[in-house]
N, C-alpha and C. Protein backbone atom coordinates (compact mmCIF):
# COMPACT_ATOMS: atom_id res chain seq x y z
N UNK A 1 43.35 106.08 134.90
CA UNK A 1 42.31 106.62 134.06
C UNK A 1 41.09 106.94 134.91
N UNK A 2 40.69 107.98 134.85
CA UNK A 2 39.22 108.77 135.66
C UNK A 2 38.25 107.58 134.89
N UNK A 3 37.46 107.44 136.25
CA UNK A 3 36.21 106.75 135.76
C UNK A 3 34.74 107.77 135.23
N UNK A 4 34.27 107.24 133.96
CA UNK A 4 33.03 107.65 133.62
C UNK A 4 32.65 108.29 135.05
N UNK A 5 31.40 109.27 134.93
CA UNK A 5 30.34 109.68 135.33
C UNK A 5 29.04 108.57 135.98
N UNK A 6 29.36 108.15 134.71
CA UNK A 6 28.12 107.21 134.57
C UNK A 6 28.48 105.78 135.70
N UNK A 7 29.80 105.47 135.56
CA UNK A 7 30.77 104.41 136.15
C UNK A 7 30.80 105.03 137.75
N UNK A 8 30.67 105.85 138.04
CA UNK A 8 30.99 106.46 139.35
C UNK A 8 29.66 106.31 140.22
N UNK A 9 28.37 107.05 139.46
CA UNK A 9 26.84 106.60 140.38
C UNK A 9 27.10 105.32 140.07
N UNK A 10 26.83 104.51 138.92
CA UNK A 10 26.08 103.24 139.11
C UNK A 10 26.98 102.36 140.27
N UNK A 11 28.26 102.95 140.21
CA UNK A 11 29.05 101.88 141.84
C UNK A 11 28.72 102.65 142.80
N UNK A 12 28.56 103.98 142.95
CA UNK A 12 28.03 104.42 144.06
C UNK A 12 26.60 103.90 144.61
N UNK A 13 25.56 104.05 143.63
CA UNK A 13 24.21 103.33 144.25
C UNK A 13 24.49 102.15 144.23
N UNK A 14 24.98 101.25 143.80
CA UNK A 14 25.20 99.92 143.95
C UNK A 14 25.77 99.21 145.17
N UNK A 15 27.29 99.82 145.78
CA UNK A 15 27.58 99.86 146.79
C UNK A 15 26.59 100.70 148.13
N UNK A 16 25.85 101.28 148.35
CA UNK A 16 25.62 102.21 148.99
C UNK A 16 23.73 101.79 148.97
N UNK A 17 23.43 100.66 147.96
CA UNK A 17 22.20 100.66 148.18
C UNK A 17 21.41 100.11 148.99
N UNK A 18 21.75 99.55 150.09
CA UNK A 18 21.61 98.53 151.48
C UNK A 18 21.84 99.75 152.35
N UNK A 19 22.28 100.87 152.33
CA UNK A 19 21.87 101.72 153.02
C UNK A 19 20.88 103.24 152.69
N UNK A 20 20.54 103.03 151.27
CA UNK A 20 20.03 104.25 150.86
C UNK A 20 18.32 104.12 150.57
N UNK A 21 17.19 104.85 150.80
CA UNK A 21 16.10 105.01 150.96
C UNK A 21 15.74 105.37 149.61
N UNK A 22 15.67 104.47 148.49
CA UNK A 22 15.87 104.66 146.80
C UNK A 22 14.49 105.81 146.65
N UNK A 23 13.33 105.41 147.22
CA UNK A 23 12.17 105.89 147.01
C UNK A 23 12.17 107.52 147.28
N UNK A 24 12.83 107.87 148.00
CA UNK A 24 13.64 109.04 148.62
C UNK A 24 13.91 110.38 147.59
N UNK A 25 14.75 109.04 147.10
CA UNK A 25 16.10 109.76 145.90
C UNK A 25 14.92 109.98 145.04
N UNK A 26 14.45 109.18 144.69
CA UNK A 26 13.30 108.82 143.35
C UNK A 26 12.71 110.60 143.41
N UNK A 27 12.03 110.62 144.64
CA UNK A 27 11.06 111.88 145.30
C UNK A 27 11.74 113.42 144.68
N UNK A 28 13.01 113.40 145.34
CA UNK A 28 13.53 114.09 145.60
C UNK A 28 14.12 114.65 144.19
N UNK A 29 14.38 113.76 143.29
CA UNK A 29 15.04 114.44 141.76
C UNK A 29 13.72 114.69 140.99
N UNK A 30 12.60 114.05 141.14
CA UNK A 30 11.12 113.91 140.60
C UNK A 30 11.48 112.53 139.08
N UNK A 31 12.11 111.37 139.46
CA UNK A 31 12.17 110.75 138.80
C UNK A 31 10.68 109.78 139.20
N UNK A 32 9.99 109.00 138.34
CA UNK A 32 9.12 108.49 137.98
C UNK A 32 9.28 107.14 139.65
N UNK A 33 8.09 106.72 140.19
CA UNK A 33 8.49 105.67 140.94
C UNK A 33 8.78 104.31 140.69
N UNK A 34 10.15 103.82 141.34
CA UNK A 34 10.71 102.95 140.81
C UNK A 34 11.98 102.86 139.60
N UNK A 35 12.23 104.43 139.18
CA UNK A 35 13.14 104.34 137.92
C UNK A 35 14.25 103.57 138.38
N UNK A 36 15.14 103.99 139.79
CA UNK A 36 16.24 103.73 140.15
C UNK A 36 16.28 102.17 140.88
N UNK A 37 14.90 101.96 141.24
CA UNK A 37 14.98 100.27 141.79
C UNK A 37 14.76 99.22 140.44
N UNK A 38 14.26 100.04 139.28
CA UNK A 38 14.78 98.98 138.10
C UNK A 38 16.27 98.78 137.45
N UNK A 39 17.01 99.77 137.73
CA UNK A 39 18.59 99.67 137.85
C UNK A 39 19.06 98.23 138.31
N UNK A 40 18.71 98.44 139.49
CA UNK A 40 19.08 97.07 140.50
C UNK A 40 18.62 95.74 139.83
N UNK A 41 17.28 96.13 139.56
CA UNK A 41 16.43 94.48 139.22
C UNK A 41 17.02 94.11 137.65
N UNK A 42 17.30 95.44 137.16
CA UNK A 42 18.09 94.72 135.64
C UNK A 42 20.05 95.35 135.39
N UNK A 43 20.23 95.12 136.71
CA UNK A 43 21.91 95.97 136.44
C UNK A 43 22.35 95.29 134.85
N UNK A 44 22.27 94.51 134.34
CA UNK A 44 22.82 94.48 133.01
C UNK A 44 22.43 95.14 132.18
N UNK A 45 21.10 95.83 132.00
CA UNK A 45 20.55 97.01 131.12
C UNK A 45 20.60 97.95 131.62
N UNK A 46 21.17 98.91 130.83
CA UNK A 46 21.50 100.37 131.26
C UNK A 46 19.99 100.98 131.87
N UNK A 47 19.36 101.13 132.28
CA UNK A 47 17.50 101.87 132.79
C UNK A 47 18.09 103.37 132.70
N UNK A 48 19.32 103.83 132.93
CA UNK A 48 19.25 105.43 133.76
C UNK A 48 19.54 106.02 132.33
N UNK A 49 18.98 107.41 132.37
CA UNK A 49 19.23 107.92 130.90
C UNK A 49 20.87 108.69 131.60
N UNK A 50 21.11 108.87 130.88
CA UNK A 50 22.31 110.44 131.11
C UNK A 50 21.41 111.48 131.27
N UNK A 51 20.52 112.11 131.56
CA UNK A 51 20.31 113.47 132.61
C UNK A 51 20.09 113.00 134.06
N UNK A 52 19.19 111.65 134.25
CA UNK A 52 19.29 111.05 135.21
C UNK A 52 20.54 110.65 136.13
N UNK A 53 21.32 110.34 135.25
CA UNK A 53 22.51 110.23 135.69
C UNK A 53 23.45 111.16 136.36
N UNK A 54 23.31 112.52 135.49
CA UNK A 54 23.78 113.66 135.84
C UNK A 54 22.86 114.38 136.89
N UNK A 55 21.72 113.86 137.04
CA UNK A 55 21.12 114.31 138.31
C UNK A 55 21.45 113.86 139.59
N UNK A 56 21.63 112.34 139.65
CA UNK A 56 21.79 111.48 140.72
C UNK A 56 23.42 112.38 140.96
N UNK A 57 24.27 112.61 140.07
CA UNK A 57 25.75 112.69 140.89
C UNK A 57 25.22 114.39 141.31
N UNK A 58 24.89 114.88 140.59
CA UNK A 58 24.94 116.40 141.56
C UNK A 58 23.69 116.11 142.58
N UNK A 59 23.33 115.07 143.42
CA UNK A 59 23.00 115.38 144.15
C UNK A 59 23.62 114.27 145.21
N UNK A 60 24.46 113.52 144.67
CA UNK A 60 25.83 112.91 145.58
C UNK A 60 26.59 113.95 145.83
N UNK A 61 27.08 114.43 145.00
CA UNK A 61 28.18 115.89 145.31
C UNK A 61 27.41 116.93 146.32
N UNK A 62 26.11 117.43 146.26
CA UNK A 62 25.53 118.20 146.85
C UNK A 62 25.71 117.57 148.37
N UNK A 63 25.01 116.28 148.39
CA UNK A 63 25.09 115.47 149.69
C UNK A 63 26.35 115.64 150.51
N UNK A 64 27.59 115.42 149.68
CA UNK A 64 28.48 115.14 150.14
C UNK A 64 29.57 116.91 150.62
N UNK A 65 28.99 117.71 149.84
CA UNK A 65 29.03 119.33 150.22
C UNK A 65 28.52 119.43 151.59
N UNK A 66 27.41 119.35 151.67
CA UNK A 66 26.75 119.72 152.71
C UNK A 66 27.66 118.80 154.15
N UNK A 67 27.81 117.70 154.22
CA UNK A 67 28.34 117.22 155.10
C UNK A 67 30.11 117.82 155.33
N UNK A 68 30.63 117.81 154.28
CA UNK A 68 31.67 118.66 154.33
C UNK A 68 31.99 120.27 154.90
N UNK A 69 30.82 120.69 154.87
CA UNK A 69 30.69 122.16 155.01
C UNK A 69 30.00 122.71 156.41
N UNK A 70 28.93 121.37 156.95
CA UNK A 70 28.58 121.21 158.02
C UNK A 70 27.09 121.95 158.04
N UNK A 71 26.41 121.52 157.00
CA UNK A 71 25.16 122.76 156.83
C UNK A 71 24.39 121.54 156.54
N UNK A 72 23.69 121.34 157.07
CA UNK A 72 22.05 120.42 157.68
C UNK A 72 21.02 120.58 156.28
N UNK A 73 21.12 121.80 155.63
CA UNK A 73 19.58 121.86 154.39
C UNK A 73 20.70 120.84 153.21
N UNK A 74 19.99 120.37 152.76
CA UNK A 74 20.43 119.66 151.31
C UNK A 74 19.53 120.16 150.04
């Protein structure tokens, strides 16, 4: 069974967050500061809305384009 959307970031930032620059991400989608480091501090309450959500993966997929494709702008 395909995992949620939603199931796919929250293990992706979760796994991946000891290496990722959250404040970054935050910048970069224009989410509010701190939306995505309250994820962490309350993983049992959902914090991320679904557009948020759908923002964070197209810009995992984007990330992960660009390295695939070999093109440096993100």
């Amino acid at each position: 069974m395909k995992k949620s959307k939603r199931a796919r970031v929250e293990k992706w930032l979760t796994v991946n967050k000891n290496i990722l620059k959250i404040a970054v991400i935050e910048r970069r989608l224009g989410f509010s500061r701190g939306r995505i480091a309250k994820f962490f501090k309350e993983k049992d309450k959902r914090k991320l809305t679904t557009q948020e959500i759908n923002e964070i993966d197209q810009l995992i997929h984007t990330i992960c384009d660009s390295y695939d494709n070999g093109t440096k702008n993100i």
